[in-house]
PDB file of N, CA and C in Angstrom:
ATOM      1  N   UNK A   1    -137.249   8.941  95.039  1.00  0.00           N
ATOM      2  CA  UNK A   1    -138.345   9.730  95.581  1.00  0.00           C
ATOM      3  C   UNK A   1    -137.729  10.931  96.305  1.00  0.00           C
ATOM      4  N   UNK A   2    -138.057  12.264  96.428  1.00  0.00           N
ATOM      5  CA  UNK A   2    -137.758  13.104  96.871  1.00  0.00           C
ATOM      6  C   UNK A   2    -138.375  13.229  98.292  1.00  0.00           C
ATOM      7  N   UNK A   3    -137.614  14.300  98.991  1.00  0.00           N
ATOM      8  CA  UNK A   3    -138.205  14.274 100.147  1.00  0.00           C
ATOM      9  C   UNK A   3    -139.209  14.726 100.756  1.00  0.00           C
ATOM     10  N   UNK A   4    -139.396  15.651  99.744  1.00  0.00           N
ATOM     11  CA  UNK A   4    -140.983  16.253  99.705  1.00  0.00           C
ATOM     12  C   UNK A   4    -141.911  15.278  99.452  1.00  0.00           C
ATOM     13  N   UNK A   5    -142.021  14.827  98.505  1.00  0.00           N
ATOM     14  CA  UNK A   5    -142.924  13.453  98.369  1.00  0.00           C
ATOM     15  C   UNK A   5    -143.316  12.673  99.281  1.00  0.00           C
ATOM     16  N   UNK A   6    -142.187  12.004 100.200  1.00  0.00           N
ATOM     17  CA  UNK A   6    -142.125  11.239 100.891  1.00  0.00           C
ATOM     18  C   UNK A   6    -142.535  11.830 101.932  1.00  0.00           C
ATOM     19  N   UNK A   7    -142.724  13.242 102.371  1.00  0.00           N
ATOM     20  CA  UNK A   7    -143.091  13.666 103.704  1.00  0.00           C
ATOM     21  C   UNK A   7    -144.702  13.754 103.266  1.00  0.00           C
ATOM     22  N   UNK A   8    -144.927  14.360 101.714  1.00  0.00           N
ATOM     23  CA  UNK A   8    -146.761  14.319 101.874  1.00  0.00           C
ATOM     24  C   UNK A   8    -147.260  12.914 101.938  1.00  0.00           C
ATOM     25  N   UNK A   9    -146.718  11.591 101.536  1.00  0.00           N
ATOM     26  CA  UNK A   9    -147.493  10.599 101.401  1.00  0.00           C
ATOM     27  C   UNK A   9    -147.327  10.406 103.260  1.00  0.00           C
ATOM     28  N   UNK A  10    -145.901  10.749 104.326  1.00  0.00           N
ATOM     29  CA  UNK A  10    -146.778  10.496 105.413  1.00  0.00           C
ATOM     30  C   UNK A  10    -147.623  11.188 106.217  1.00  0.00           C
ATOM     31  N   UNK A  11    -147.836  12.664 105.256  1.00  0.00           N
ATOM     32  CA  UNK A  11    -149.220  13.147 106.368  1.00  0.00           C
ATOM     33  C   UNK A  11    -150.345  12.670 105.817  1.00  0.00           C
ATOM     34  N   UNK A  12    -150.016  12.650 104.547  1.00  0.00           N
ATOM     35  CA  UNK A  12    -151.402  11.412 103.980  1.00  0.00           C
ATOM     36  C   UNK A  12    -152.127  10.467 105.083  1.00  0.00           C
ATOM     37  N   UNK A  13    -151.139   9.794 105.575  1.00  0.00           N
ATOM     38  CA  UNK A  13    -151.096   8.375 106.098  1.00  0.00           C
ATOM     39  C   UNK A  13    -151.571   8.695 107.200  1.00  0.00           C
ATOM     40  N   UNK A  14    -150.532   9.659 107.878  1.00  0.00           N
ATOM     41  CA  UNK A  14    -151.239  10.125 109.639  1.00  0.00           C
ATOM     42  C   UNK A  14    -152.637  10.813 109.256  1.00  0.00           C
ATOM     43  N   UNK A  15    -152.906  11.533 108.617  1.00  0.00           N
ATOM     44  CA  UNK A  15    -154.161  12.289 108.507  1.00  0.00           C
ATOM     45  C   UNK A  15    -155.377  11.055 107.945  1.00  0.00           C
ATOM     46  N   UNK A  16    -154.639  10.561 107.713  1.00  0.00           N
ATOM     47  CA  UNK A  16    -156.083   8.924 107.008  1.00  0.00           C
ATOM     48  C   UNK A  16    -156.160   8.481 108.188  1.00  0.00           C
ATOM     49  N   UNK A  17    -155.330   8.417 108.666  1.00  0.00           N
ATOM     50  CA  UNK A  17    -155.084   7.022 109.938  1.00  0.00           C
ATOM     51  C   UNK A  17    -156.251   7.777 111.366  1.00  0.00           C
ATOM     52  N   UNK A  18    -156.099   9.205 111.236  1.00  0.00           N
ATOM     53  CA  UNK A  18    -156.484  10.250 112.832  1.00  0.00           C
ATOM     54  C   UNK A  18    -158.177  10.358 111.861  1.00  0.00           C
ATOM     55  N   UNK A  19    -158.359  10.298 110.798  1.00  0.00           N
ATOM     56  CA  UNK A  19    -159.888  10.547 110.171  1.00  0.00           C
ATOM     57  C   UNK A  19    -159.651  12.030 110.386  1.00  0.00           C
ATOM     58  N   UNK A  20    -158.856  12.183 109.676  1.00  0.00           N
ATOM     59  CA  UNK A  20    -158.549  13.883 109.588  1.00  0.00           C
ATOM     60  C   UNK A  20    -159.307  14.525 108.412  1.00  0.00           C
ATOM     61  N   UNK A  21    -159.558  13.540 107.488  1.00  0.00           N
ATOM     62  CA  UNK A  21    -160.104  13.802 106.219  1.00  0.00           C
ATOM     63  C   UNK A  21    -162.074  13.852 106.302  1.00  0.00           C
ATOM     64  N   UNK A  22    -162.579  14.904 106.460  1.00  0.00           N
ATOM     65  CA  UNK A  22    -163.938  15.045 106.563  1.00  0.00           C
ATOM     66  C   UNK A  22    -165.013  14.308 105.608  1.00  0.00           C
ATOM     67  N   UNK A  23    -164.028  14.688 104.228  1.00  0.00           N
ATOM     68  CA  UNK A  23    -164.513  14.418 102.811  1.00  0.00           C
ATOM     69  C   UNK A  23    -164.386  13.774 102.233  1.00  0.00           C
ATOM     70  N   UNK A  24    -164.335  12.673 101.549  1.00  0.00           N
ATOM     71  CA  UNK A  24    -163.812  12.169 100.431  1.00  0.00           C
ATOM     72  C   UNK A  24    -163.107  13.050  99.567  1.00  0.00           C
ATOM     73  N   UNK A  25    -163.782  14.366  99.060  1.00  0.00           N
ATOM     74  CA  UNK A  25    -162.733  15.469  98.359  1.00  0.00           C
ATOM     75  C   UNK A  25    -161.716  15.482  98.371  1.00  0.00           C
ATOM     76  N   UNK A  26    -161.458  15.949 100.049  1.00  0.00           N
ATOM     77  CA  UNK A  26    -160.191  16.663 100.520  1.00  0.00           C
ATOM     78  C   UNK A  26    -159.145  15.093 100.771  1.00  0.00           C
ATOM     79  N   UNK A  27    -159.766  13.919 100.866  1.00  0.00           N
ATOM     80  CA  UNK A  27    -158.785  12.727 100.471  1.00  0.00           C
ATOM     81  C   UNK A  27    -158.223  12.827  99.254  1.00  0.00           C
ATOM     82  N   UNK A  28    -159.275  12.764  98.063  1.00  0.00           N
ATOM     83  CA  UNK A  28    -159.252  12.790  97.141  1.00  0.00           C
ATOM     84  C   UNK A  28    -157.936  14.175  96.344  1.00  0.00           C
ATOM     85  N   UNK A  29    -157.971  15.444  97.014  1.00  0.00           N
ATOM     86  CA  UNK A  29    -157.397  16.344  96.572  1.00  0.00           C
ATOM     87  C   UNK A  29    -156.011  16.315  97.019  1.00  0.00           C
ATOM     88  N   UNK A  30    -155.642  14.816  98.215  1.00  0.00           N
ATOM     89  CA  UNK A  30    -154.410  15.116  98.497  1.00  0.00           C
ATOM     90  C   UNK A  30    -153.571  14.061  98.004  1.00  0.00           C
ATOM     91  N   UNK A  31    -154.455  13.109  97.889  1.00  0.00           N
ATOM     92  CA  UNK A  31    -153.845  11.755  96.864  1.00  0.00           C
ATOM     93  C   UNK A  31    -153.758  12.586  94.860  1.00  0.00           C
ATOM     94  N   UNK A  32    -154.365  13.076  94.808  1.00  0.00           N
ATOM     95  CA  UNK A  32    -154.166  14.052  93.542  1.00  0.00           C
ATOM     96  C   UNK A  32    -152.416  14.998  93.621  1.00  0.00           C
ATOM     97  N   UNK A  33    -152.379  15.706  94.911  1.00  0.00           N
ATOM     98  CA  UNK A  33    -151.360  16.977  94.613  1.00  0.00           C
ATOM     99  C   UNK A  33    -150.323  15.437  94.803  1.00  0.00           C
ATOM    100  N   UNK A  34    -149.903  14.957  95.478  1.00  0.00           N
ATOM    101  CA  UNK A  34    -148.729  13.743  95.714  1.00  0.00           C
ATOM    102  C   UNK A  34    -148.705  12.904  94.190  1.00  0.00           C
ATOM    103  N   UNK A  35    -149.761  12.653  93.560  1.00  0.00           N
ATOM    104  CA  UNK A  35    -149.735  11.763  92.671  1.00  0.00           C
ATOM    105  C   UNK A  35    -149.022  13.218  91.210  1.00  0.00           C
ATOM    106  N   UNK A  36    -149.765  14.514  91.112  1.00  0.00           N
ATOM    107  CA  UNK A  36    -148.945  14.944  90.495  1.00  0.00           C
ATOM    108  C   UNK A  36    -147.500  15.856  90.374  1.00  0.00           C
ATOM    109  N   UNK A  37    -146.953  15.768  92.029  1.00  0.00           N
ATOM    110  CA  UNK A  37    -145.186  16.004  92.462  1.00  0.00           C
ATOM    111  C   UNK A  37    -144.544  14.706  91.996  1.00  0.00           C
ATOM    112  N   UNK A  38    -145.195  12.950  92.196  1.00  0.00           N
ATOM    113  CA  UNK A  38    -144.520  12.462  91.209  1.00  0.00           C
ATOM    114  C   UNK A  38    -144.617  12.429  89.697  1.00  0.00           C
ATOM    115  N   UNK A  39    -145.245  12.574  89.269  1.00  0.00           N
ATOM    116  CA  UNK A  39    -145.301  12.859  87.773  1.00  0.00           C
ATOM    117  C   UNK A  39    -144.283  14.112  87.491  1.00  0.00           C
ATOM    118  N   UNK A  40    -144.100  14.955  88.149  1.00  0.00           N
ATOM    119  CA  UNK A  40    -143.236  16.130  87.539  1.00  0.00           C
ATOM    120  C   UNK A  40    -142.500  15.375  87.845  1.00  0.00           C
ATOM    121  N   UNK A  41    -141.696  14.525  88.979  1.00  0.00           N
ATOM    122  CA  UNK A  41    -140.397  14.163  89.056  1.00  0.00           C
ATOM    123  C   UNK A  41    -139.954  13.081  88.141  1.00  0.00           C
ATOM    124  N   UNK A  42    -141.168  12.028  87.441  1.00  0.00           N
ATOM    125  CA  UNK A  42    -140.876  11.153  86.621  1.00  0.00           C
ATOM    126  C   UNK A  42    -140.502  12.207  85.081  1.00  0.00           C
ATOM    127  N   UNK A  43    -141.482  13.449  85.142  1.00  0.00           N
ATOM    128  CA  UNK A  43    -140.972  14.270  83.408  1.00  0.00           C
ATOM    129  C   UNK A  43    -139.741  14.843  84.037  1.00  0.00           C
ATOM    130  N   UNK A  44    -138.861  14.468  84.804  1.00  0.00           N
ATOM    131  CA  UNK A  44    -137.880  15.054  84.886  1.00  0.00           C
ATOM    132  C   UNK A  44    -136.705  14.258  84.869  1.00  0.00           C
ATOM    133  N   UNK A  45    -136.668  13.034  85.303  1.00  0.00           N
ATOM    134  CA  UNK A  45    -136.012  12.029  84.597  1.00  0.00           C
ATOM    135  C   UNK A  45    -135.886  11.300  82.942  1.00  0.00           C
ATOM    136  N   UNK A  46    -137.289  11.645  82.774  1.00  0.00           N
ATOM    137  CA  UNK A  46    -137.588  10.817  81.329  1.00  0.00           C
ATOM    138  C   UNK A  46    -138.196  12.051  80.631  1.00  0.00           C
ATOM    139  N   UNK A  47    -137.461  13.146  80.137  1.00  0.00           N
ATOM    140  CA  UNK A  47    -138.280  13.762  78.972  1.00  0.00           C
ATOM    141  C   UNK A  47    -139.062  13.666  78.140  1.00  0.00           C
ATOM    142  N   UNK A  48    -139.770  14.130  77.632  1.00  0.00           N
ATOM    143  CA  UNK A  48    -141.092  13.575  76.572  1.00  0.00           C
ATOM    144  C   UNK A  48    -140.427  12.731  75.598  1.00  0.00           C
ATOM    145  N   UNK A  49    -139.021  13.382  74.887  1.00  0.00           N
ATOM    146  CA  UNK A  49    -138.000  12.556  73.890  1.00  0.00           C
ATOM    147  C   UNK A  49    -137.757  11.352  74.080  1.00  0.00           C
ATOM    148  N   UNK A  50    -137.767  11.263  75.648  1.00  0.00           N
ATOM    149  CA  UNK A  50    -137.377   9.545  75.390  1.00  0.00           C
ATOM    150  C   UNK A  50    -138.520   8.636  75.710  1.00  0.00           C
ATOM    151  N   UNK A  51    -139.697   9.454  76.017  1.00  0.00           N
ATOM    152  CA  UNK A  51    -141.285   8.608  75.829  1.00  0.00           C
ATOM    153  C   UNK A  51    -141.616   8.184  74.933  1.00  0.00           C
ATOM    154  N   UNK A  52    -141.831   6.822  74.678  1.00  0.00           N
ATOM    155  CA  UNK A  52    -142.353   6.649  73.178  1.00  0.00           C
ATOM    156  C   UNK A  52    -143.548   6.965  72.722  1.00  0.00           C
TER     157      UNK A  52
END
């Protein structure tokens, strides 16, 4: 996991935890950007070539 990653999943956490999140959206939009920094980091280990 990179360290970027690991720092958004804990403002995730503090900002869930303080009800920082107004919306469901803006939960929703930050569990989205974290969920796709790991996906680039998984196509960056495993190229499409070695996906079956």
């Amino acid at each position: 996991m990179t360290p970027e990653i690991f720092l958004k999943i804990e403002e995730l956490y503090v900002r869930a935890t303080l009800q920082d999140y107004k919306h469901p959206y803006d939960l929703a939009k930050a569990v989205e950007e974290i969920a796709d920094l790991a996906w680039d980091e998984v196509e960056k280990l495993y190229p499409q070539s070695m996906i079956p």
